[in-house]
PDB file of N, CA and C in Angstrom:
ATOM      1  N   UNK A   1      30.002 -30.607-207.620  1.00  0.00           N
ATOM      2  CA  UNK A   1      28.716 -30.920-208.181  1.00  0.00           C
ATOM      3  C   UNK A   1      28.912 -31.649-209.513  1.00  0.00           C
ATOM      4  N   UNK A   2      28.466 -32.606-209.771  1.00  0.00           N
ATOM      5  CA  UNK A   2      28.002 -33.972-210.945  1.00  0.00           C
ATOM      6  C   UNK A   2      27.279 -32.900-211.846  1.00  0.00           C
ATOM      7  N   UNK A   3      27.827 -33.197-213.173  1.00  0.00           N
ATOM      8  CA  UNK A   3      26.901 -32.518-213.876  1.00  0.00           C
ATOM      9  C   UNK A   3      26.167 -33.997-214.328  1.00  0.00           C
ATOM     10  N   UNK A   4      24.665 -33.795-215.309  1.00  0.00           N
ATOM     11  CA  UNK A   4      23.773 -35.032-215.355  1.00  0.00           C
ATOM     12  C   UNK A   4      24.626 -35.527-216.469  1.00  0.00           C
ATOM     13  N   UNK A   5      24.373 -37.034-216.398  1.00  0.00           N
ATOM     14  CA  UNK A   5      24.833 -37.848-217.188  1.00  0.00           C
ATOM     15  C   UNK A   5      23.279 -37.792-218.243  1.00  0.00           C
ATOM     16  N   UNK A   6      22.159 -37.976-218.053  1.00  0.00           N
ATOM     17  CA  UNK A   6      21.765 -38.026-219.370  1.00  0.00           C
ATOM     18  C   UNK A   6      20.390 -39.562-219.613  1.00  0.00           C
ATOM     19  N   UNK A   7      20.853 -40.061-218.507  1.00  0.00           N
ATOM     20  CA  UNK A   7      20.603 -41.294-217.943  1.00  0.00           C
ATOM     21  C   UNK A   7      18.938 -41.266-217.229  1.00  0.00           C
ATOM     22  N   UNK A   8      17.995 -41.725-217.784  1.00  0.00           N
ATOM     23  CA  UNK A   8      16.661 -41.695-217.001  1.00  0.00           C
ATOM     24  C   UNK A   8      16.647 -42.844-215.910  1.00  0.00           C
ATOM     25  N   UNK A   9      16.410 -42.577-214.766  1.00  0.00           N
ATOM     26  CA  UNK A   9      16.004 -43.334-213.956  1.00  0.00           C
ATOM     27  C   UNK A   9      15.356 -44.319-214.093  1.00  0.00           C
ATOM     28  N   UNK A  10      14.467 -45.710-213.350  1.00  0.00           N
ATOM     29  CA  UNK A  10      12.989 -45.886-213.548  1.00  0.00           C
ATOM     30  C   UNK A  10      12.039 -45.177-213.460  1.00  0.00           C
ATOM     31  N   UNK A  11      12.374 -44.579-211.996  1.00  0.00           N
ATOM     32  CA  UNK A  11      10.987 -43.758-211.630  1.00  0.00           C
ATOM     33  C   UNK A  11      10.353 -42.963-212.791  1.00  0.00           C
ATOM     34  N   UNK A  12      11.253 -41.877-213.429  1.00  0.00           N
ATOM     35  CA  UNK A  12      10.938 -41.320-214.530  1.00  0.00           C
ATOM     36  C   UNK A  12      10.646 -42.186-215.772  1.00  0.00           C
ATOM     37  N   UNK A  13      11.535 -43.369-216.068  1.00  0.00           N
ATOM     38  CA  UNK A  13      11.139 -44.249-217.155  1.00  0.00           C
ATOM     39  C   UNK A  13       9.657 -45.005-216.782  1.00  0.00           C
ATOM     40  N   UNK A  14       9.255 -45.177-216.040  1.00  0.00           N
ATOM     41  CA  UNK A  14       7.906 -45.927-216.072  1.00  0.00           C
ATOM     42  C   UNK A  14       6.848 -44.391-215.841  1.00  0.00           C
ATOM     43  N   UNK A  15       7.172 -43.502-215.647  1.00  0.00           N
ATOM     44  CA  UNK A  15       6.588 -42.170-215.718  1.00  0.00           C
ATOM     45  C   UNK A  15       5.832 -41.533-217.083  1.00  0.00           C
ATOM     46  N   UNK A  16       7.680 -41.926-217.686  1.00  0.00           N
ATOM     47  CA  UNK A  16       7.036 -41.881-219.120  1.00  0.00           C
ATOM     48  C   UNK A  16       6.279 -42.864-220.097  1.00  0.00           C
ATOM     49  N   UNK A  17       6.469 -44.290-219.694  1.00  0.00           N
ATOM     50  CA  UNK A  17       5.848 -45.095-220.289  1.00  0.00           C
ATOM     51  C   UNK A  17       4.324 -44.799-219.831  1.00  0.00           C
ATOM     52  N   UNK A  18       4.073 -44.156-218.549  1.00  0.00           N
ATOM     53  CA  UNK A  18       2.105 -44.433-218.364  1.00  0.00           C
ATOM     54  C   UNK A  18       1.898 -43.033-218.919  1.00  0.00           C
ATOM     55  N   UNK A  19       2.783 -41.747-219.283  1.00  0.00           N
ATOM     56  CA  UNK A  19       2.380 -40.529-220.219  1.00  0.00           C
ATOM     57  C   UNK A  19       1.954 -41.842-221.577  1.00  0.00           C
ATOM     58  N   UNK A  20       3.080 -42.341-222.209  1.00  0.00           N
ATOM     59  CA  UNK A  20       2.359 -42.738-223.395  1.00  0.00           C
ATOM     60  C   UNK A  20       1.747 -43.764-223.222  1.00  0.00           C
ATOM     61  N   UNK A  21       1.114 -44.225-222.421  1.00  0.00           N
ATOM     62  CA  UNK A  21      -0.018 -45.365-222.586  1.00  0.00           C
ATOM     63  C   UNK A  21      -1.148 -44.066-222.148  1.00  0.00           C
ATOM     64  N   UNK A  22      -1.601 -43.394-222.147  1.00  0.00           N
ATOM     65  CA  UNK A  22      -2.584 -42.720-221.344  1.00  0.00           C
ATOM     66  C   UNK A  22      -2.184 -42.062-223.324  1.00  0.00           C
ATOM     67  N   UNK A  23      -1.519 -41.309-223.445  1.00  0.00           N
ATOM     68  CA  UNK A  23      -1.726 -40.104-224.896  1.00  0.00           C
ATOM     69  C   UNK A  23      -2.263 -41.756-225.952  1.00  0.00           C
ATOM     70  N   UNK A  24      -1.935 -42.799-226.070  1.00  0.00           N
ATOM     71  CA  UNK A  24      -1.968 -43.803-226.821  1.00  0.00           C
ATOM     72  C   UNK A  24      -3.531 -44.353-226.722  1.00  0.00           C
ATOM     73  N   UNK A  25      -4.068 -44.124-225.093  1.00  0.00           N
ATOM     74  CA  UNK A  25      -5.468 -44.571-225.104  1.00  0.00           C
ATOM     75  C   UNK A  25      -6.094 -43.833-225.530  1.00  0.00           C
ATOM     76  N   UNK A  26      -6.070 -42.277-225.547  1.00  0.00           N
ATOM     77  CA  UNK A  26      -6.976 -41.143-225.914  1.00  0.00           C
ATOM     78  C   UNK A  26      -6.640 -40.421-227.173  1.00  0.00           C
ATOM     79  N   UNK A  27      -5.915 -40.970-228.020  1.00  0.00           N
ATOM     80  CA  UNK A  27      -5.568 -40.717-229.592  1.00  0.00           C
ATOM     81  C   UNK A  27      -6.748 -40.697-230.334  1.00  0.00           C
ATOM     82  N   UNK A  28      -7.705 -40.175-230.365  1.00  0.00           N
ATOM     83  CA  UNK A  28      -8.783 -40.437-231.125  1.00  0.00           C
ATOM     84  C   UNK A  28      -9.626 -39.153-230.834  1.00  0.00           C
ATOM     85  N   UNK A  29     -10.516 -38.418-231.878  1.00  0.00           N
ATOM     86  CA  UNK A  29     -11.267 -37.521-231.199  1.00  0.00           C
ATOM     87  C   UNK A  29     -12.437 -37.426-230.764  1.00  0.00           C
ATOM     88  N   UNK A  30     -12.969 -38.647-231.178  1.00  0.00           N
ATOM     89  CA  UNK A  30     -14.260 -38.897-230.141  1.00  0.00           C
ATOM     90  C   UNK A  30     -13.411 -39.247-228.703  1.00  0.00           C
ATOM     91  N   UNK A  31     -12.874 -39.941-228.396  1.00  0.00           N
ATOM     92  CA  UNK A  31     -12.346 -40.408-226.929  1.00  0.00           C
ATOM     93  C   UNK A  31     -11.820 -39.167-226.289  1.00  0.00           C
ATOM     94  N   UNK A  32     -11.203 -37.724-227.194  1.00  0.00           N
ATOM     95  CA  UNK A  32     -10.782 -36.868-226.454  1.00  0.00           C
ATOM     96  C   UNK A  32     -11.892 -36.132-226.132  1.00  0.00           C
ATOM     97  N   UNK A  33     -12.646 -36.349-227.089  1.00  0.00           N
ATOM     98  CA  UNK A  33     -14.527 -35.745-226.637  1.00  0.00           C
ATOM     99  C   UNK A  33     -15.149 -35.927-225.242  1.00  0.00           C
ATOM    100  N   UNK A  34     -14.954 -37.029-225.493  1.00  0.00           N
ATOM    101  CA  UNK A  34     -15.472 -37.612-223.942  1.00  0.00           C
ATOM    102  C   UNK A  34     -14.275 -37.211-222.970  1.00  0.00           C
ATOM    103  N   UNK A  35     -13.423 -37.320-222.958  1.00  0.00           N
ATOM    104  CA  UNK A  35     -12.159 -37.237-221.605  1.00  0.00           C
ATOM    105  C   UNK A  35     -13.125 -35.632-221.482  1.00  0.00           C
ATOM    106  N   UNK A  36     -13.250 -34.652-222.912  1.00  0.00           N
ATOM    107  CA  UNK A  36     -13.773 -33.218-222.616  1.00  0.00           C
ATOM    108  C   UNK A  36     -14.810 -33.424-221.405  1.00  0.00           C
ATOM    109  N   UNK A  37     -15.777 -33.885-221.919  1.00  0.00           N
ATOM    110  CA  UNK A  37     -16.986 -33.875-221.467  1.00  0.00           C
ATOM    111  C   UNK A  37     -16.851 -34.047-220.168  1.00  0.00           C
ATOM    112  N   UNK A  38     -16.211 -35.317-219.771  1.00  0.00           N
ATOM    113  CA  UNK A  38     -15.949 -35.934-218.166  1.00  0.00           C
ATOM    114  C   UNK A  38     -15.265 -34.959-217.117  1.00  0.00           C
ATOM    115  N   UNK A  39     -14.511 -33.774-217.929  1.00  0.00           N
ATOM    116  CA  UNK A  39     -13.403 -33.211-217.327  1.00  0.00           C
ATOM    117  C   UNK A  39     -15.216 -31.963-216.499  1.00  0.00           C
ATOM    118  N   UNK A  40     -15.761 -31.607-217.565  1.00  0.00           N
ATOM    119  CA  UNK A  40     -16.863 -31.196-217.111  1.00  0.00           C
ATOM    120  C   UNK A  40     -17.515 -31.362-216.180  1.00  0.00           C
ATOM    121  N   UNK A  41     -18.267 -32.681-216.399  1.00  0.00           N
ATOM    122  CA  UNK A  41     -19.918 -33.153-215.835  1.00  0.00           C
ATOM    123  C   UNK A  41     -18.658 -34.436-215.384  1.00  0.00           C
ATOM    124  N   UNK A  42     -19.012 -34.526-213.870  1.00  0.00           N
ATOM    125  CA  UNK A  42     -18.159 -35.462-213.320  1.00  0.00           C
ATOM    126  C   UNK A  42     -18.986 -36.732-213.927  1.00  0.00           C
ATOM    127  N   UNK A  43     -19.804 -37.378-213.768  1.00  0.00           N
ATOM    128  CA  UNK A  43     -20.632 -38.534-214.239  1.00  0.00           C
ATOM    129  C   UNK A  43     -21.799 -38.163-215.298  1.00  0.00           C
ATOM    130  N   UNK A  44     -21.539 -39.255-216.237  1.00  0.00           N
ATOM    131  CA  UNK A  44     -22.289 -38.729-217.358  1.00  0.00           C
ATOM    132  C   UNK A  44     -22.539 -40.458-217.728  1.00  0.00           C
ATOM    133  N   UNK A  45     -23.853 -40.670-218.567  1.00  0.00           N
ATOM    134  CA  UNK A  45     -24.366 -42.037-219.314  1.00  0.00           C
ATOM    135  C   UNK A  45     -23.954 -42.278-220.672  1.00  0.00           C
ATOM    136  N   UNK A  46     -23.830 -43.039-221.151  1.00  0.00           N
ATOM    137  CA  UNK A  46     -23.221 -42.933-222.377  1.00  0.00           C
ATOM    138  C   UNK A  46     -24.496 -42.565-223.344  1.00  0.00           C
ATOM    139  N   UNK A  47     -26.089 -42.566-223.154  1.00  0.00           N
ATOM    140  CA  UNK A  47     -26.533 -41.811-223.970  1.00  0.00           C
ATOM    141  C   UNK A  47     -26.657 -40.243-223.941  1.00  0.00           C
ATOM    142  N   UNK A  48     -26.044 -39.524-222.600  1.00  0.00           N
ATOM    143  CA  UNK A  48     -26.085 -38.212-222.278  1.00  0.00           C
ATOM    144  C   UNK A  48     -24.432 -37.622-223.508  1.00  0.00           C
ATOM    145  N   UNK A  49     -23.338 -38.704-223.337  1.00  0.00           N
ATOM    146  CA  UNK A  49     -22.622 -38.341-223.853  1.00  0.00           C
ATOM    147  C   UNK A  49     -22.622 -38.509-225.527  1.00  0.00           C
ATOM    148  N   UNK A  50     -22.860 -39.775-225.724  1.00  0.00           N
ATOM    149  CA  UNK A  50     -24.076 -39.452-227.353  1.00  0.00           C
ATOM    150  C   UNK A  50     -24.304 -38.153-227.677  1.00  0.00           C
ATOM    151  N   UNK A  51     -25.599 -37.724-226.652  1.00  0.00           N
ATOM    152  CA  UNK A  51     -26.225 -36.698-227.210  1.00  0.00           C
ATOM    153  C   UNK A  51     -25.158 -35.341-227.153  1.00  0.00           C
ATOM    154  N   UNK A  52     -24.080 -35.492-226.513  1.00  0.00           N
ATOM    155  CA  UNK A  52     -23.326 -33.918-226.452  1.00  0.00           C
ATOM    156  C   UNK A  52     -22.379 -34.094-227.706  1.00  0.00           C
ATOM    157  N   UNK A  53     -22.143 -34.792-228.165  1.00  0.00           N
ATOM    158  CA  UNK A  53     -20.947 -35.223-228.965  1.00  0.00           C
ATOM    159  C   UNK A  53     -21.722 -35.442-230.207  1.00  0.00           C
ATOM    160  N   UNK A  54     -22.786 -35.734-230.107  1.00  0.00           N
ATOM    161  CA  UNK A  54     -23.556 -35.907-231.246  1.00  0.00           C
ATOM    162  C   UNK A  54     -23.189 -37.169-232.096  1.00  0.00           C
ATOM    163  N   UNK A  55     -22.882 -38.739-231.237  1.00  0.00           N
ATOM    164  CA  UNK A  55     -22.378 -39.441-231.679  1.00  0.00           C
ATOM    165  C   UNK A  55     -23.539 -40.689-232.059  1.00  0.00           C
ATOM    166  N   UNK A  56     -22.570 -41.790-232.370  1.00  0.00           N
ATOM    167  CA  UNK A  56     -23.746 -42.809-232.377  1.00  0.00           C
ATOM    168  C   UNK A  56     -23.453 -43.612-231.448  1.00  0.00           C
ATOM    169  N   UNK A  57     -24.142 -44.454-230.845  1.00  0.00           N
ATOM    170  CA  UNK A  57     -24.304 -45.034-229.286  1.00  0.00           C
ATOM    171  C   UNK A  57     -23.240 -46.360-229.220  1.00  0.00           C
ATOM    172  N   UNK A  58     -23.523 -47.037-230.614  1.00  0.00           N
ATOM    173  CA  UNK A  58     -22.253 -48.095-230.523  1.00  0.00           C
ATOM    174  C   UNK A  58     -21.170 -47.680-230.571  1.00  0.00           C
ATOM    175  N   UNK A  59     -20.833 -46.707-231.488  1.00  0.00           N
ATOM    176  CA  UNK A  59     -19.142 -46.219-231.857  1.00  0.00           C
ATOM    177  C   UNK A  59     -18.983 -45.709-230.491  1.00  0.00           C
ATOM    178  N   UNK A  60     -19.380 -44.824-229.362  1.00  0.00           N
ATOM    179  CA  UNK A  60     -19.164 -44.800-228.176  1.00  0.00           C
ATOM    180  C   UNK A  60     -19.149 -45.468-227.304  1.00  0.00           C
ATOM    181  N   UNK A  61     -20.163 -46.389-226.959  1.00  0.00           N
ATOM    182  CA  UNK A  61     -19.512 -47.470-226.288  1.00  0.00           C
ATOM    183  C   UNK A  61     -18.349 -47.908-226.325  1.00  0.00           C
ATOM    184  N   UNK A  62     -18.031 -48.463-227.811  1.00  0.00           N
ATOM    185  CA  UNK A  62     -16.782 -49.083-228.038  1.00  0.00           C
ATOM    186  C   UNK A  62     -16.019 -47.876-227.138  1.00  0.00           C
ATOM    187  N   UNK A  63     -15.578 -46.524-227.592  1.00  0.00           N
ATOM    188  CA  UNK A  63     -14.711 -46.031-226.800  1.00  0.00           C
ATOM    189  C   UNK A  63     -14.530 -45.776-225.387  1.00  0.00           C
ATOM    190  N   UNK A  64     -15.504 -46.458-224.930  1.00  0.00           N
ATOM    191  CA  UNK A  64     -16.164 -45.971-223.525  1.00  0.00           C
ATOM    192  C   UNK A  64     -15.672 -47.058-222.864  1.00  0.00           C
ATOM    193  N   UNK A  65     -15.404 -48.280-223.573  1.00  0.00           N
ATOM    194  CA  UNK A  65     -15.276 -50.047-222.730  1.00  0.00           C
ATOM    195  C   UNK A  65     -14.070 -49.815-222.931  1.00  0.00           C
ATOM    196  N   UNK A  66     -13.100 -49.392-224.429  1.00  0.00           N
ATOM    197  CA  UNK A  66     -12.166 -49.602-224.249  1.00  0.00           C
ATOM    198  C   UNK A  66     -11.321 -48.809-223.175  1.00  0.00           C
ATOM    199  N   UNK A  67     -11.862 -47.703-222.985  1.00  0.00           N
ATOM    200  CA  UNK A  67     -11.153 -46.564-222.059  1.00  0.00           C
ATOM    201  C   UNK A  67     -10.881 -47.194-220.930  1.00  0.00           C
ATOM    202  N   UNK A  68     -12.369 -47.470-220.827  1.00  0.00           N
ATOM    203  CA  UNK A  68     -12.699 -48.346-218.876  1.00  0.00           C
ATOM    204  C   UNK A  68     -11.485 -49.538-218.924  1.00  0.00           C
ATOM    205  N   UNK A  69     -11.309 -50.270-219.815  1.00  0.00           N
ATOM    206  CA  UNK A  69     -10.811 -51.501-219.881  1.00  0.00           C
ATOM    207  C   UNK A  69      -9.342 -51.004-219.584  1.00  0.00           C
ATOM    208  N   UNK A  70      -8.898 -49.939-220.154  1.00  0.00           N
ATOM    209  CA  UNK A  70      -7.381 -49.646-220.282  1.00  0.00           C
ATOM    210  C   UNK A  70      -7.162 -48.755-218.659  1.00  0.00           C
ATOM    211  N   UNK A  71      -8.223 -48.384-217.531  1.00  0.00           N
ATOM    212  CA  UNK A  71      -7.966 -47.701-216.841  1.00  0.00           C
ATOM    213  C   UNK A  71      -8.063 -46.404-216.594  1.00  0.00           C
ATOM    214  N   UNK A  72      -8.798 -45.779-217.786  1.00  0.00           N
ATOM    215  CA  UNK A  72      -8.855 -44.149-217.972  1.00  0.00           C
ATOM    216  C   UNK A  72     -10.459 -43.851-217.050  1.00  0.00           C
ATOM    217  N   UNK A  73     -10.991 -44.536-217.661  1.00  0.00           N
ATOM    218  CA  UNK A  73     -12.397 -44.269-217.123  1.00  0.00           C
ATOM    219  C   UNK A  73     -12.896 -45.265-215.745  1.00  0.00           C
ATOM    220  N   UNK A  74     -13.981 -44.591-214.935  1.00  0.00           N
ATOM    221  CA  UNK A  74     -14.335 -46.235-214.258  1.00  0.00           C
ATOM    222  C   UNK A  74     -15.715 -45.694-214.548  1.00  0.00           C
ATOM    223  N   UNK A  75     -16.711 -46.825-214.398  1.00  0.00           N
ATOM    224  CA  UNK A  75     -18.032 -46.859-214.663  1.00  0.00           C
ATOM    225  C   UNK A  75     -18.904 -47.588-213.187  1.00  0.00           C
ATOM    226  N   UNK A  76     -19.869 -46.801-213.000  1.00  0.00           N
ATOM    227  CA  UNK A  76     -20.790 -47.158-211.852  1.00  0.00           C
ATOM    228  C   UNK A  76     -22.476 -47.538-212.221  1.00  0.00           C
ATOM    229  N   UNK A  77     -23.061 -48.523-212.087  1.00  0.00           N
ATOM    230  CA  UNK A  77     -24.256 -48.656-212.253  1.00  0.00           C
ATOM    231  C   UNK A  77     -25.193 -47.601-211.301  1.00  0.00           C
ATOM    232  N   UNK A  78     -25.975 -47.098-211.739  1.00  0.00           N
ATOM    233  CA  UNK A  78     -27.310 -46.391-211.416  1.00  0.00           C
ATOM    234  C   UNK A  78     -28.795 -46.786-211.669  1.00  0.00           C
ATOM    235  N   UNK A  79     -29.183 -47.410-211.592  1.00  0.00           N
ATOM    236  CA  UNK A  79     -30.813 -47.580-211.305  1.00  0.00           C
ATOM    237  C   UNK A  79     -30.118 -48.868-213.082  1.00  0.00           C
ATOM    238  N   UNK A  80     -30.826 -48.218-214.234  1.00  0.00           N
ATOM    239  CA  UNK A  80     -30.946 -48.956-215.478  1.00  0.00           C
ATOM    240  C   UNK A  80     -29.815 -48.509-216.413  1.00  0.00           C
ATOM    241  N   UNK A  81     -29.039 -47.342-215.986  1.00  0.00           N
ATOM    242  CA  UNK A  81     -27.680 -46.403-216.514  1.00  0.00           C
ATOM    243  C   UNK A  81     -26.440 -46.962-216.316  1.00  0.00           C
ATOM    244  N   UNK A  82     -25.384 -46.613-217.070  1.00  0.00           N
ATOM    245  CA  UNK A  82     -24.374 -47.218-216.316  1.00  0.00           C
ATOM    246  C   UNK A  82     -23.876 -45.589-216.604  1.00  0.00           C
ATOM    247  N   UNK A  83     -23.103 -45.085-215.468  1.00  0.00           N
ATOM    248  CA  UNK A  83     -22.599 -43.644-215.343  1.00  0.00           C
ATOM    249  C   UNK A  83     -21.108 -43.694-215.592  1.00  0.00           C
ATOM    250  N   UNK A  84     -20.499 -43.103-216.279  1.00  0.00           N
ATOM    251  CA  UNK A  84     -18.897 -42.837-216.662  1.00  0.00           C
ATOM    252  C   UNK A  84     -18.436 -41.518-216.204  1.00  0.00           C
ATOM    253  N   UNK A  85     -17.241 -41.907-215.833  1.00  0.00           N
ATOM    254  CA  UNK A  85     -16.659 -40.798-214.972  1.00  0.00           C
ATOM    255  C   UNK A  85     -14.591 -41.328-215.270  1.00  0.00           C
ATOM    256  N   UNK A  86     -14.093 -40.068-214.732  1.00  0.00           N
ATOM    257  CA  UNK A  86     -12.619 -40.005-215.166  1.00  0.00           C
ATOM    258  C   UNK A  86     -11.763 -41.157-213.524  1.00  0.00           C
ATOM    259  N   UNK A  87     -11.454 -41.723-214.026  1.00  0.00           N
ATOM    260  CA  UNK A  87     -10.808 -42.741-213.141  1.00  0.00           C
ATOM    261  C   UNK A  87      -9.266 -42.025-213.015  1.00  0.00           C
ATOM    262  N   UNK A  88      -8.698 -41.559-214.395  1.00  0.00           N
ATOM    263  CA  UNK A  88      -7.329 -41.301-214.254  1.00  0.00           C
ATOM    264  C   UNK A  88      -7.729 -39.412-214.620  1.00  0.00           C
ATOM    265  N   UNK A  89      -6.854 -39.072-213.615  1.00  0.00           N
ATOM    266  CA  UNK A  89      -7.685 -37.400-213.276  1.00  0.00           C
ATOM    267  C   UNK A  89      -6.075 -36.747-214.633  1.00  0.00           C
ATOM    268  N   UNK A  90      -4.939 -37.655-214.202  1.00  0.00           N
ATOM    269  CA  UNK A  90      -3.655 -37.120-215.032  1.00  0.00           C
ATOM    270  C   UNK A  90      -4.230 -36.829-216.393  1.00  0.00           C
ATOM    271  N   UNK A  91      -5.258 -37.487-217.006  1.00  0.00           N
ATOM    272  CA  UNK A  91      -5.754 -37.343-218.137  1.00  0.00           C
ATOM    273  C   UNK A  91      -5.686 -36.154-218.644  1.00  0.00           C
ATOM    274  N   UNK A  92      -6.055 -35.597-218.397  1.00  0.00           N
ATOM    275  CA  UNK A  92      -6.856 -33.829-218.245  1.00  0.00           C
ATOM    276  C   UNK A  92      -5.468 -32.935-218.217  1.00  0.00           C
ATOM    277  N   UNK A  93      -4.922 -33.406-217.187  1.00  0.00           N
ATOM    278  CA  UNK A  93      -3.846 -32.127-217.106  1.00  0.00           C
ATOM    279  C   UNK A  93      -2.714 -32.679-218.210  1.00  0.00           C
ATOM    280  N   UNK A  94      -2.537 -33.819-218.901  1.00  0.00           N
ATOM    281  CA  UNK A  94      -1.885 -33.938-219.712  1.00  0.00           C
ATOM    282  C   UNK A  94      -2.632 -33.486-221.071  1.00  0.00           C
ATOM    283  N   UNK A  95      -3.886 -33.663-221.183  1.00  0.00           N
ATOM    284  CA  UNK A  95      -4.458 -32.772-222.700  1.00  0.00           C
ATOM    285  C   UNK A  95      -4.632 -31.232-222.690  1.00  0.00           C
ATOM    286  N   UNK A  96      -4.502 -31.225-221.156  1.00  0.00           N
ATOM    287  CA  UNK A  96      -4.488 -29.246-220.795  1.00  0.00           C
ATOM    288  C   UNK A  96      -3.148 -28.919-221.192  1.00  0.00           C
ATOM    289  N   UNK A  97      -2.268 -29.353-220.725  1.00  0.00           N
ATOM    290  CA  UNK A  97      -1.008 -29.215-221.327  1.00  0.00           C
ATOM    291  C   UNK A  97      -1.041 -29.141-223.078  1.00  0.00           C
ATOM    292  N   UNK A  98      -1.111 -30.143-223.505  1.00  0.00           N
ATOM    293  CA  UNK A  98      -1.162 -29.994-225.100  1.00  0.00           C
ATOM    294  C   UNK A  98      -2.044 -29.087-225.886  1.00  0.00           C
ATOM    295  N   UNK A  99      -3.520 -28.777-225.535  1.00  0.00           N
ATOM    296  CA  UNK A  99      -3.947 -27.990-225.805  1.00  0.00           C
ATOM    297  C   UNK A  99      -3.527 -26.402-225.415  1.00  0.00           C
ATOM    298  N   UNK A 100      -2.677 -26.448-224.101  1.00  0.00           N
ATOM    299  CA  UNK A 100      -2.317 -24.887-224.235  1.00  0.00           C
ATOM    300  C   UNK A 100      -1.051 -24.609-225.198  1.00  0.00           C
ATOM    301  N   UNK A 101      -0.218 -25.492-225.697  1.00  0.00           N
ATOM    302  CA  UNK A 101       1.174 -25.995-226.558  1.00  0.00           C
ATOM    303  C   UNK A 101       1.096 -24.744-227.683  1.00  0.00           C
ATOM    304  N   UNK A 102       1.872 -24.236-228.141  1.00  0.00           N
ATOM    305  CA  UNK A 102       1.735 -23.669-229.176  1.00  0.00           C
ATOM    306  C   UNK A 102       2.598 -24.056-230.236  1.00  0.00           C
ATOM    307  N   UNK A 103       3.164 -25.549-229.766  1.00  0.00           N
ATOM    308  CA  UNK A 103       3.848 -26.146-231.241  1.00  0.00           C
ATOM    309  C   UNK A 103       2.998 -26.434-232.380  1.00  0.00           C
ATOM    310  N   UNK A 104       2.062 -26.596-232.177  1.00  0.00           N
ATOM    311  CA  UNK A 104       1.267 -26.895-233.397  1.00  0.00           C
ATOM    312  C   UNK A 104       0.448 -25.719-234.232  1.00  0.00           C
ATOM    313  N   UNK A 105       0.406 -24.341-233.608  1.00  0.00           N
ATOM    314  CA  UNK A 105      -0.201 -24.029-234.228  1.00  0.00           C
ATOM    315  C   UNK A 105       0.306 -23.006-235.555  1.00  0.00           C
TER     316      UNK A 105
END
């Protein structure tokens, strides 16, 4: 038996590169607000999520387009709404992970 050399694969190296593009998109705590919220209420409007977060409607958007834009979120039109929902589900179980962590506390 080989003991490990030490050596990451790709598979694992591009594994870890979409862990840190995903912790890199949701660095912020309004954006981890919302990943909260979504992990919740599968589809939500961005003035429903406003009102839970208690935010203001532009500064969310912005986080809401950029999310969608980077792949975290996808967005569906409804009647005059546009509804947001979790596109990348890894999201969640990677902030469940950190939030159960007890390095930080």
């Amino acid at each position: 038996m080989e003991a490990k050399t030490g050596v990451i694969n790709q598979k694992e190296a591009d594994k870890l590169e979409r862990i840190a593009f995903i912790l890199k998109t949701v660095a912020h705590p309004l954006r981890l607000g919302i990943v909260h919220l979504l992990e919740q209420h599968p589809r939500l409007s961005v003035t429903e999520i406003c009102e839970m977060l208690n935010s203001e409607q532009s500064l969310t958007s912005h986080h809401l387009q950029n999310m969608r834009l980077k792949g975290i979120l996808s967005v569906k039109r409804d009647g005059r709404s546009m509804l947001y929902s979790l596109k990348e589900r890894d999201v969640s179980l990677i902030i469940e992970c950190l939030e159960n962590c007890q390095c930080n506390m």
